[in-house]
PDB file of N, CA and C in Angstrom:
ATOM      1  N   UNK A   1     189.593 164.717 304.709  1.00  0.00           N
ATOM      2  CA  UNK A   1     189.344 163.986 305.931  1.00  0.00           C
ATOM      3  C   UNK A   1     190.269 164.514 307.021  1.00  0.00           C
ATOM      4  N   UNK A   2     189.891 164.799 308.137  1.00  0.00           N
ATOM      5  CA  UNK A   2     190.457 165.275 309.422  1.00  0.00           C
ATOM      6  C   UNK A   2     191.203 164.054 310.261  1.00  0.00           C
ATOM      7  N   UNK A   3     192.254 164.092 310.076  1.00  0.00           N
ATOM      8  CA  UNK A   3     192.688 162.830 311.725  1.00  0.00           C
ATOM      9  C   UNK A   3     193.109 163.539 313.176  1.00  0.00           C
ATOM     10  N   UNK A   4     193.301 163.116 313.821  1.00  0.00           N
ATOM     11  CA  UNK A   4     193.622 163.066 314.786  1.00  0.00           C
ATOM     12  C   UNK A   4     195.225 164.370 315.010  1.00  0.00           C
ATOM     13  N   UNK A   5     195.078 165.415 315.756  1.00  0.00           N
ATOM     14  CA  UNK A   5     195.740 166.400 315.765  1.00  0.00           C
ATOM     15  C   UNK A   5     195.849 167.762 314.764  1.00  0.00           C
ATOM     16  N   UNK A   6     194.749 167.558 313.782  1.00  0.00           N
ATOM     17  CA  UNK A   6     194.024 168.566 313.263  1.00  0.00           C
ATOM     18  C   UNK A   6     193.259 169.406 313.495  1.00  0.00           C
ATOM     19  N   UNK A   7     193.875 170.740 313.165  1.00  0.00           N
ATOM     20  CA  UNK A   7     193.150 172.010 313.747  1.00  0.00           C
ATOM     21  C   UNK A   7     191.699 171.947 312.950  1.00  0.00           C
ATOM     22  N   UNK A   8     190.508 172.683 314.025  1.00  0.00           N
ATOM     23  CA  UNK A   8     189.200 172.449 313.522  1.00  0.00           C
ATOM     24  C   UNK A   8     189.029 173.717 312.492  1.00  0.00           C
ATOM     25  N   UNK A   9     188.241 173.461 311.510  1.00  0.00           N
ATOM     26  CA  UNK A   9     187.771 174.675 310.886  1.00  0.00           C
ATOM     27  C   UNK A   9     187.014 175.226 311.575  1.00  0.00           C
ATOM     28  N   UNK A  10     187.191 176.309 310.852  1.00  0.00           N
ATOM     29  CA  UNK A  10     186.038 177.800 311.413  1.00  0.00           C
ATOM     30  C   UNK A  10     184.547 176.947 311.390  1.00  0.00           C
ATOM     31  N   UNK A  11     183.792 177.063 312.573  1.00  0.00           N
ATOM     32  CA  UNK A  11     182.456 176.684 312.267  1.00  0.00           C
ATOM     33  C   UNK A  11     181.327 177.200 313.447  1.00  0.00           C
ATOM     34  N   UNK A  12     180.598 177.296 313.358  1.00  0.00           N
ATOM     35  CA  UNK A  12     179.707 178.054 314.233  1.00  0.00           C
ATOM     36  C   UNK A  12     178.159 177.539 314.170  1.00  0.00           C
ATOM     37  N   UNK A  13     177.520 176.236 314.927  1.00  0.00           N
ATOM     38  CA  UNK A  13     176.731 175.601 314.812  1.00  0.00           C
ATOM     39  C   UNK A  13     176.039 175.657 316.442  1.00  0.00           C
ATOM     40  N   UNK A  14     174.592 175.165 316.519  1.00  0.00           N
ATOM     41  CA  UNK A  14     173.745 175.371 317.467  1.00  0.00           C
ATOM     42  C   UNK A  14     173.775 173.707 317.951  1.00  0.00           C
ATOM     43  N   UNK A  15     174.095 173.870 319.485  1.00  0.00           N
ATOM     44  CA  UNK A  15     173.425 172.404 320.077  1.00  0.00           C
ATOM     45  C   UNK A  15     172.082 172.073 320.341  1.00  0.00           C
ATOM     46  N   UNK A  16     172.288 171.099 320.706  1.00  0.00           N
ATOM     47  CA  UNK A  16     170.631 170.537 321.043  1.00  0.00           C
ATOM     48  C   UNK A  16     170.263 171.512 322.317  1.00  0.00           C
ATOM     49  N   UNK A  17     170.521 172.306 322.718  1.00  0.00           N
ATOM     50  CA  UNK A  17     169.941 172.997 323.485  1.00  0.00           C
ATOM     51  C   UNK A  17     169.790 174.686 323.281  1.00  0.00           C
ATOM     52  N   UNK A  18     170.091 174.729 321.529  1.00  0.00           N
ATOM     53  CA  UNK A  18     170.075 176.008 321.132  1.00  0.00           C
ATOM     54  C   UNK A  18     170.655 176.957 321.684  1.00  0.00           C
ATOM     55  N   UNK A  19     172.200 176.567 322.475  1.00  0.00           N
ATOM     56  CA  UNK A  19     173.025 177.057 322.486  1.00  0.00           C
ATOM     57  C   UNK A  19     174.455 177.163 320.968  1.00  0.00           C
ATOM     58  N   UNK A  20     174.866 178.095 320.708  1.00  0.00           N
ATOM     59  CA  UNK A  20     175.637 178.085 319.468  1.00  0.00           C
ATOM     60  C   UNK A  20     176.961 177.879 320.363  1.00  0.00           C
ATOM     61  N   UNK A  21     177.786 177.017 319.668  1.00  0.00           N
ATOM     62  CA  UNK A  21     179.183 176.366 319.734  1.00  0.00           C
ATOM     63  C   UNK A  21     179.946 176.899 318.618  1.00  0.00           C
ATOM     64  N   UNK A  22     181.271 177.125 318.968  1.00  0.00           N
ATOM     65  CA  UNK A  22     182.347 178.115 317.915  1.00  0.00           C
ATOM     66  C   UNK A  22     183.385 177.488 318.213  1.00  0.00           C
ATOM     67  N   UNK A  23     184.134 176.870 316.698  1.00  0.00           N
ATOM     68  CA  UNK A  23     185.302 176.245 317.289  1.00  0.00           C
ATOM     69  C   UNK A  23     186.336 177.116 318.018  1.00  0.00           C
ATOM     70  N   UNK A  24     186.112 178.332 318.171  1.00  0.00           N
ATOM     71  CA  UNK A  24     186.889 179.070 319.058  1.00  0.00           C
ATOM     72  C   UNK A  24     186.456 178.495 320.836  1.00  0.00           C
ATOM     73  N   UNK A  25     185.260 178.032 320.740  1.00  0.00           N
ATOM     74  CA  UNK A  25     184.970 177.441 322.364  1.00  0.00           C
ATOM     75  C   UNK A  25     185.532 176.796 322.333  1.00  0.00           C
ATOM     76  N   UNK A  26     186.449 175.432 321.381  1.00  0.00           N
ATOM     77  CA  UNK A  26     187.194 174.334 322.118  1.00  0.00           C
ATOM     78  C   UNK A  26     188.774 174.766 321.548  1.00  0.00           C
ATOM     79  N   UNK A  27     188.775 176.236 321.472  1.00  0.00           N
ATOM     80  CA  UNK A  27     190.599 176.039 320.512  1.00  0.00           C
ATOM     81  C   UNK A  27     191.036 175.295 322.236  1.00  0.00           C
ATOM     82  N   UNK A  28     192.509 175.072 321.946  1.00  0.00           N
ATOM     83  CA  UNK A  28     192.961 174.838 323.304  1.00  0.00           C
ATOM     84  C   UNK A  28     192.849 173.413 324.113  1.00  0.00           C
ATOM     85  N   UNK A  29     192.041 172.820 323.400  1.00  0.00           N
ATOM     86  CA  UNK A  29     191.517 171.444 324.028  1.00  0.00           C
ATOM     87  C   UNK A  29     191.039 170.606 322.869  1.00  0.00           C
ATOM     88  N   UNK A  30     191.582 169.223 323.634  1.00  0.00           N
ATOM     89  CA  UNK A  30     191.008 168.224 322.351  1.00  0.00           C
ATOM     90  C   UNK A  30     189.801 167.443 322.515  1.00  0.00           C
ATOM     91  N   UNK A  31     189.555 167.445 321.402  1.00  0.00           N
ATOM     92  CA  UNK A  31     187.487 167.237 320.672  1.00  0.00           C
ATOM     93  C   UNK A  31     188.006 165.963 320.510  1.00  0.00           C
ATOM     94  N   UNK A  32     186.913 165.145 320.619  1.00  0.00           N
ATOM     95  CA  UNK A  32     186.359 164.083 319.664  1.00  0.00           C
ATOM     96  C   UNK A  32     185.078 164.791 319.029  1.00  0.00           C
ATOM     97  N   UNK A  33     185.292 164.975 317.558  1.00  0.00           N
ATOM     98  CA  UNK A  33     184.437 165.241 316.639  1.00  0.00           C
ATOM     99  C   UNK A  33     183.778 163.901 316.279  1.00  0.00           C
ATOM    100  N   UNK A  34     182.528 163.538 316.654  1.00  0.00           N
ATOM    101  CA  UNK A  34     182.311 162.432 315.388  1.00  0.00           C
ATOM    102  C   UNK A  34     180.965 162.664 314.350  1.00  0.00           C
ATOM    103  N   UNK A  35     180.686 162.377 313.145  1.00  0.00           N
ATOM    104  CA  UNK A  35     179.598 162.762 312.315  1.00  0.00           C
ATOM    105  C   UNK A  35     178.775 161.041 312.263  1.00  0.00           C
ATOM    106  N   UNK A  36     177.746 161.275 312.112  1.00  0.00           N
ATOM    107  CA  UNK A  36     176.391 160.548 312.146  1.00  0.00           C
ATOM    108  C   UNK A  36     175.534 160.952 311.194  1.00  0.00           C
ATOM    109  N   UNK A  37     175.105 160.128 310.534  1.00  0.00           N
ATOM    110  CA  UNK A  37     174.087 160.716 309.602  1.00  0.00           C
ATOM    111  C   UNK A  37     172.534 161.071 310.150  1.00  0.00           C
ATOM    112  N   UNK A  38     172.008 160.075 311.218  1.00  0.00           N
ATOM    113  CA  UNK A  38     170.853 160.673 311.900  1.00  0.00           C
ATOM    114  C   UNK A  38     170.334 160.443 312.446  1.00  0.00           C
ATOM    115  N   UNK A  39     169.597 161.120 313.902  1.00  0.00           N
ATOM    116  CA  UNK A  39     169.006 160.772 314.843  1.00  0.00           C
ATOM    117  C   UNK A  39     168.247 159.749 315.263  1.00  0.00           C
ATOM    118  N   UNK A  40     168.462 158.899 316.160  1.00  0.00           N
ATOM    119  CA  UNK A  40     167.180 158.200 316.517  1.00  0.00           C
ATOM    120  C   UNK A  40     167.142 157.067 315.842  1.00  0.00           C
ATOM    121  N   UNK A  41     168.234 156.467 314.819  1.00  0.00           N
ATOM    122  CA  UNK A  41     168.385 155.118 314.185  1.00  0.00           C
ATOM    123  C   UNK A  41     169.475 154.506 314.838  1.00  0.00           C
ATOM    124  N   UNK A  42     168.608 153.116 314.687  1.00  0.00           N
ATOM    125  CA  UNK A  42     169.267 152.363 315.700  1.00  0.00           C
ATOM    126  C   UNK A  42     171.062 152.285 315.461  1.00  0.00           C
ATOM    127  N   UNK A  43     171.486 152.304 314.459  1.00  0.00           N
ATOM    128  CA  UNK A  43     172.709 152.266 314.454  1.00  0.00           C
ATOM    129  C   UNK A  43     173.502 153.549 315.130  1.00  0.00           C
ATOM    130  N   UNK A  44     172.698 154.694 315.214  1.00  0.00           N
ATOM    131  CA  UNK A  44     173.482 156.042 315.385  1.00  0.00           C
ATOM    132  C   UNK A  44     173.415 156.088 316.951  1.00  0.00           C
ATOM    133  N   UNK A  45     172.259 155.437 317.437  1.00  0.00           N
ATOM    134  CA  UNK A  45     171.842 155.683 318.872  1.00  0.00           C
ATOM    135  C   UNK A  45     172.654 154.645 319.196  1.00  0.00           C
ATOM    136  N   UNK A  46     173.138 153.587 318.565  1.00  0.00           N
ATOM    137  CA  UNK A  46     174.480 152.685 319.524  1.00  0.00           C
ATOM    138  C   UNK A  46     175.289 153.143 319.295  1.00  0.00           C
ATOM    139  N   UNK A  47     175.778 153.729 318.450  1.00  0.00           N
ATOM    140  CA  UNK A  47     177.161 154.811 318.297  1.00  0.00           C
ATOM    141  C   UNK A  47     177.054 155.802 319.380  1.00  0.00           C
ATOM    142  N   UNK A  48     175.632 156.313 319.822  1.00  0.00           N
ATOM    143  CA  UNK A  48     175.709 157.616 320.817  1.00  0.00           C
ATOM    144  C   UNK A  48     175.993 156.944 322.156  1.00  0.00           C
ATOM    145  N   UNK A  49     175.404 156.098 322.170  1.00  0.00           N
ATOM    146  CA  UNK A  49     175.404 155.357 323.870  1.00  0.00           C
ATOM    147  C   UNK A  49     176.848 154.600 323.872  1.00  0.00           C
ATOM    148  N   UNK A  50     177.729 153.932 323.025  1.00  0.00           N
ATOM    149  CA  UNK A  50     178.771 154.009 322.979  1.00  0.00           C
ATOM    150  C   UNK A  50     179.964 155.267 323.338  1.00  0.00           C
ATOM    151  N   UNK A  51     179.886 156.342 322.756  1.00  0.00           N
ATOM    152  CA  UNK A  51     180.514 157.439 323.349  1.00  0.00           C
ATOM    153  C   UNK A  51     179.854 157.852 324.699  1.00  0.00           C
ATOM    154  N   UNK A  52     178.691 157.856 325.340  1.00  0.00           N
ATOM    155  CA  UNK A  52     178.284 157.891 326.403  1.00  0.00           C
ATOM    156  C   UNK A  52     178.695 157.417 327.395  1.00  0.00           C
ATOM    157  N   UNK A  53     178.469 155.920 327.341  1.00  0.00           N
ATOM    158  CA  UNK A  53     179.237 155.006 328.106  1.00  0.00           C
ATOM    159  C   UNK A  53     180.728 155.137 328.850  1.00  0.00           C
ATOM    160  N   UNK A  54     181.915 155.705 327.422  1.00  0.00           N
ATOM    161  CA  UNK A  54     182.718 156.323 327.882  1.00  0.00           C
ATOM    162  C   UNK A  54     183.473 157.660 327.721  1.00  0.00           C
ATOM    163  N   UNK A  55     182.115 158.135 328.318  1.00  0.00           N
ATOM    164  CA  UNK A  55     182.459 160.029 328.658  1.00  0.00           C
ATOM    165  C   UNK A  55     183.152 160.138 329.658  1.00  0.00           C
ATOM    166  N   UNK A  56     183.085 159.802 330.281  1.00  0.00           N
ATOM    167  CA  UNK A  56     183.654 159.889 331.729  1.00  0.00           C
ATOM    168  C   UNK A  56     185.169 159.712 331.575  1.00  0.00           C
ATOM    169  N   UNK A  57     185.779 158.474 330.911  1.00  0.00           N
ATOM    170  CA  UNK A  57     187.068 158.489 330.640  1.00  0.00           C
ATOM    171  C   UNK A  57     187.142 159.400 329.476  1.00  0.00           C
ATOM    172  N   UNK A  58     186.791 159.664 328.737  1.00  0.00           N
ATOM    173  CA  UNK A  58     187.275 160.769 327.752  1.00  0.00           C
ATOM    174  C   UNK A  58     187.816 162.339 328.390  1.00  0.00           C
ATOM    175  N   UNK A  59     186.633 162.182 329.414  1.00  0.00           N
ATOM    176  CA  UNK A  59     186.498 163.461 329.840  1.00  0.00           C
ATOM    177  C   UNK A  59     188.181 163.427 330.971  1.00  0.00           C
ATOM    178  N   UNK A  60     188.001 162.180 331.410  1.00  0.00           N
ATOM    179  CA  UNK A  60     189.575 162.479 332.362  1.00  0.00           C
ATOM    180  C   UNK A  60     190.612 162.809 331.756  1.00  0.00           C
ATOM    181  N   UNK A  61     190.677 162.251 330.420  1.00  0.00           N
ATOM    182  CA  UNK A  61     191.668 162.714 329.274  1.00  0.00           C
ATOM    183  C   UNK A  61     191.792 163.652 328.922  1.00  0.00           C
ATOM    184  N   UNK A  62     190.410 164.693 329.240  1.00  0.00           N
ATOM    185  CA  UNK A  62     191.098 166.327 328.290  1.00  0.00           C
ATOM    186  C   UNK A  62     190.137 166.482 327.776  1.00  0.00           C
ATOM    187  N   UNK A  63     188.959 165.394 326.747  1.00  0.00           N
ATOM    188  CA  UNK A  63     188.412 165.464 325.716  1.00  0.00           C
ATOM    189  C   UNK A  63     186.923 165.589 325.984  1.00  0.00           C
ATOM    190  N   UNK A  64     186.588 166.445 325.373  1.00  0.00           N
ATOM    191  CA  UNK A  64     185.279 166.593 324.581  1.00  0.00           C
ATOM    192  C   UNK A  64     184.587 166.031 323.839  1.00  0.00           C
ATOM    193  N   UNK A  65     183.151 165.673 323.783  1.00  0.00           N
ATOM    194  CA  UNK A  65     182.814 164.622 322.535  1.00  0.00           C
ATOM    195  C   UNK A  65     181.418 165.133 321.925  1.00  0.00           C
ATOM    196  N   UNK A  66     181.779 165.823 320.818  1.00  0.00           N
ATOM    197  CA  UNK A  66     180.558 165.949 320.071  1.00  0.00           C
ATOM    198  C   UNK A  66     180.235 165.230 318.763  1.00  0.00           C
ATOM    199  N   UNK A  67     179.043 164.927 318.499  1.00  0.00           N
ATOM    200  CA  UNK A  67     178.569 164.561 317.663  1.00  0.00           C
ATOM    201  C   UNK A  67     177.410 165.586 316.950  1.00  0.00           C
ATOM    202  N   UNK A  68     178.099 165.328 315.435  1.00  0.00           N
ATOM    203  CA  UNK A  68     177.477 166.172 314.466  1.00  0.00           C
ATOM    204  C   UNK A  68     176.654 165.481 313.599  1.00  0.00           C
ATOM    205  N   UNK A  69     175.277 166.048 313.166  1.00  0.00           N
ATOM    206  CA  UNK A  69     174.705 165.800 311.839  1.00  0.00           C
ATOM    207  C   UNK A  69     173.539 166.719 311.116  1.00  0.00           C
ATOM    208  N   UNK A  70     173.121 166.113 310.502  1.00  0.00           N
ATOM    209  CA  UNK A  70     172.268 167.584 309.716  1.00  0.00           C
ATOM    210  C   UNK A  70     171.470 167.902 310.400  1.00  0.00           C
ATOM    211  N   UNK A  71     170.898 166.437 311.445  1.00  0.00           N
ATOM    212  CA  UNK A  71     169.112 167.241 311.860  1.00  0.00           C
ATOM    213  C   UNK A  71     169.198 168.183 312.442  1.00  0.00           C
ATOM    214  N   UNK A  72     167.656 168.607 312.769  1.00  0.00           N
ATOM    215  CA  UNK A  72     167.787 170.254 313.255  1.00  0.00           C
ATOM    216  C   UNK A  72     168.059 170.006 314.771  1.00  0.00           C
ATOM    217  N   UNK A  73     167.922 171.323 315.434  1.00  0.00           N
ATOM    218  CA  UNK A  73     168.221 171.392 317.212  1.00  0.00           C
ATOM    219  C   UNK A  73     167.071 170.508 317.499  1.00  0.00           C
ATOM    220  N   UNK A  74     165.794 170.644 317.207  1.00  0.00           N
ATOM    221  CA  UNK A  74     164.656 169.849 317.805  1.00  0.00           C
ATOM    222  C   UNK A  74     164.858 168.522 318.048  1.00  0.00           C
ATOM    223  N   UNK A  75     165.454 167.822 316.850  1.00  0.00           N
ATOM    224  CA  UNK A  75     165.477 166.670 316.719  1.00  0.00           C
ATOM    225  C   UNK A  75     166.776 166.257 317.739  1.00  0.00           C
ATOM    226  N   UNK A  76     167.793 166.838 317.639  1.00  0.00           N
ATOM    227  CA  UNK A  76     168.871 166.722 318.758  1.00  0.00           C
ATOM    228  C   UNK A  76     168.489 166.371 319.918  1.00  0.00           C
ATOM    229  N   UNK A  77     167.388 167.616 320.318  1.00  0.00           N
ATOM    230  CA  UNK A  77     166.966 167.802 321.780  1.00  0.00           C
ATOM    231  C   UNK A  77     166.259 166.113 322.253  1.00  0.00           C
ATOM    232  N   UNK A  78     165.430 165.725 321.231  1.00  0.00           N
ATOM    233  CA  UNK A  78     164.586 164.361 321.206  1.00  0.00           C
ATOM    234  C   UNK A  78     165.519 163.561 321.795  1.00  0.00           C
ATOM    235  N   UNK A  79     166.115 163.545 320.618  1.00  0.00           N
ATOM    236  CA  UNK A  79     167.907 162.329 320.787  1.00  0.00           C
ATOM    237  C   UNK A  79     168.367 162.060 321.841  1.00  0.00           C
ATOM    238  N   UNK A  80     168.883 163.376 322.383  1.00  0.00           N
ATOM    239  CA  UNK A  80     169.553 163.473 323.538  1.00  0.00           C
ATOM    240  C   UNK A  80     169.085 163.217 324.936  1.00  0.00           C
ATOM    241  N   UNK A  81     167.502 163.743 324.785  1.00  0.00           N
ATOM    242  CA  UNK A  81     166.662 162.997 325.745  1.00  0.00           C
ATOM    243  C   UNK A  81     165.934 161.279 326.104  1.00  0.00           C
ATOM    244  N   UNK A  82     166.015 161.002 324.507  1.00  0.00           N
ATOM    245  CA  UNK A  82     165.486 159.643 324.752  1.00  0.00           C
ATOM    246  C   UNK A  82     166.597 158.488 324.991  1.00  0.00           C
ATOM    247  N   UNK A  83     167.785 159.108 324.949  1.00  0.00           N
ATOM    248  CA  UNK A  83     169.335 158.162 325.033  1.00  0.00           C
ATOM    249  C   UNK A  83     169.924 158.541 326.154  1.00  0.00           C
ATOM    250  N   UNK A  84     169.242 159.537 326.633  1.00  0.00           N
ATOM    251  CA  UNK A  84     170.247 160.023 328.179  1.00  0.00           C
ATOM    252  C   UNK A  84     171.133 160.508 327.973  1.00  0.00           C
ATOM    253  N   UNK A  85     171.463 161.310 326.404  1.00  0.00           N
ATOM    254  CA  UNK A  85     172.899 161.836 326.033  1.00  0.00           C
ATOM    255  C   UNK A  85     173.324 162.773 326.561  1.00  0.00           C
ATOM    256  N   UNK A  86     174.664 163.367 327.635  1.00  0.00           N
ATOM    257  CA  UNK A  86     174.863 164.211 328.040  1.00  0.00           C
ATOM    258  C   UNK A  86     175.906 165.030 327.616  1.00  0.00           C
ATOM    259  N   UNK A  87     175.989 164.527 326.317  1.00  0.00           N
ATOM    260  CA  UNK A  87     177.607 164.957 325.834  1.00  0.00           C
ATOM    261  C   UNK A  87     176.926 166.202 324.768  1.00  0.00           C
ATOM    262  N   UNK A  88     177.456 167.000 323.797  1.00  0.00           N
ATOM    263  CA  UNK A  88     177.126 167.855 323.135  1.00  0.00           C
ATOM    264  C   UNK A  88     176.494 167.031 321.270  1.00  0.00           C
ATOM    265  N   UNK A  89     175.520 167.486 321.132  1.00  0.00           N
ATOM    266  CA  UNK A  89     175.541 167.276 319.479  1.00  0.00           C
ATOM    267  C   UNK A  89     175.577 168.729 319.240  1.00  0.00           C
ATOM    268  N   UNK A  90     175.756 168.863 318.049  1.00  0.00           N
ATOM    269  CA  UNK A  90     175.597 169.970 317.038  1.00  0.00           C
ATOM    270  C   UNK A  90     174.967 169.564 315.547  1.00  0.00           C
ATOM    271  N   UNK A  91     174.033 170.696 315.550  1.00  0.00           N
ATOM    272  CA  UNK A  91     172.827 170.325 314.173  1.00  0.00           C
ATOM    273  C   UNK A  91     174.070 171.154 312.891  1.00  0.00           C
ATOM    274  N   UNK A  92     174.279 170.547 312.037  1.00  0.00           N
ATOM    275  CA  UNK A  92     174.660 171.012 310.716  1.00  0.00           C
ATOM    276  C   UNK A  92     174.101 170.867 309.705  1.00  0.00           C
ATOM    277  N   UNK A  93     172.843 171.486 309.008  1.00  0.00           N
ATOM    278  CA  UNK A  93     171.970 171.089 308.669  1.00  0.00           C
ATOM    279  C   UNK A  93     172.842 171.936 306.962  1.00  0.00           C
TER     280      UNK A  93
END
């Protein structure tokens, strides 16, 4: 389990916009990583609109906020559109 001031592993995953993300894009800056098991259920989509809500202060802080889970980019892309998500997911399928 990862806490808080842990370096990210090596990983190299595609966002919902089929752009690929490398934890070398965020060395240097701190992430909120969070994992979700999957798109579009109601519990995950109040978890997303929760970090949504406060992006804006995260973002004054420094931080980044992605959310990871298995589905593919397609399903991301859905997600992200039907929640207004503007923050990053990444598919780890």
């Amino acid at each position: 389990m990862r806490t808080i001031g842990d370096t990210l592993p090596p990983f190299e995953l595609q966002d919902q916009n089929g752009m690929v993300v490398r934890n070398s894009d965020v060395r240097g800056h701190w992430a909120v990583l969070y994992c979700y098991p999957r798109d579009m259920t109601p519990g995950c989509s109040q978890e997303a609109m929760g970090f949504q809500d406060q992006q804006e202060e995260f973002l004054q802080l420094g931080l980044r906020i992605f959310g990871i889970s298995a589905d593919s980019v397609v399903s991301h892309t859905r997600f992200a559109t039907k929640d207004s998500l503007t923050f990053t997911l990444l598919s780890d399928p």
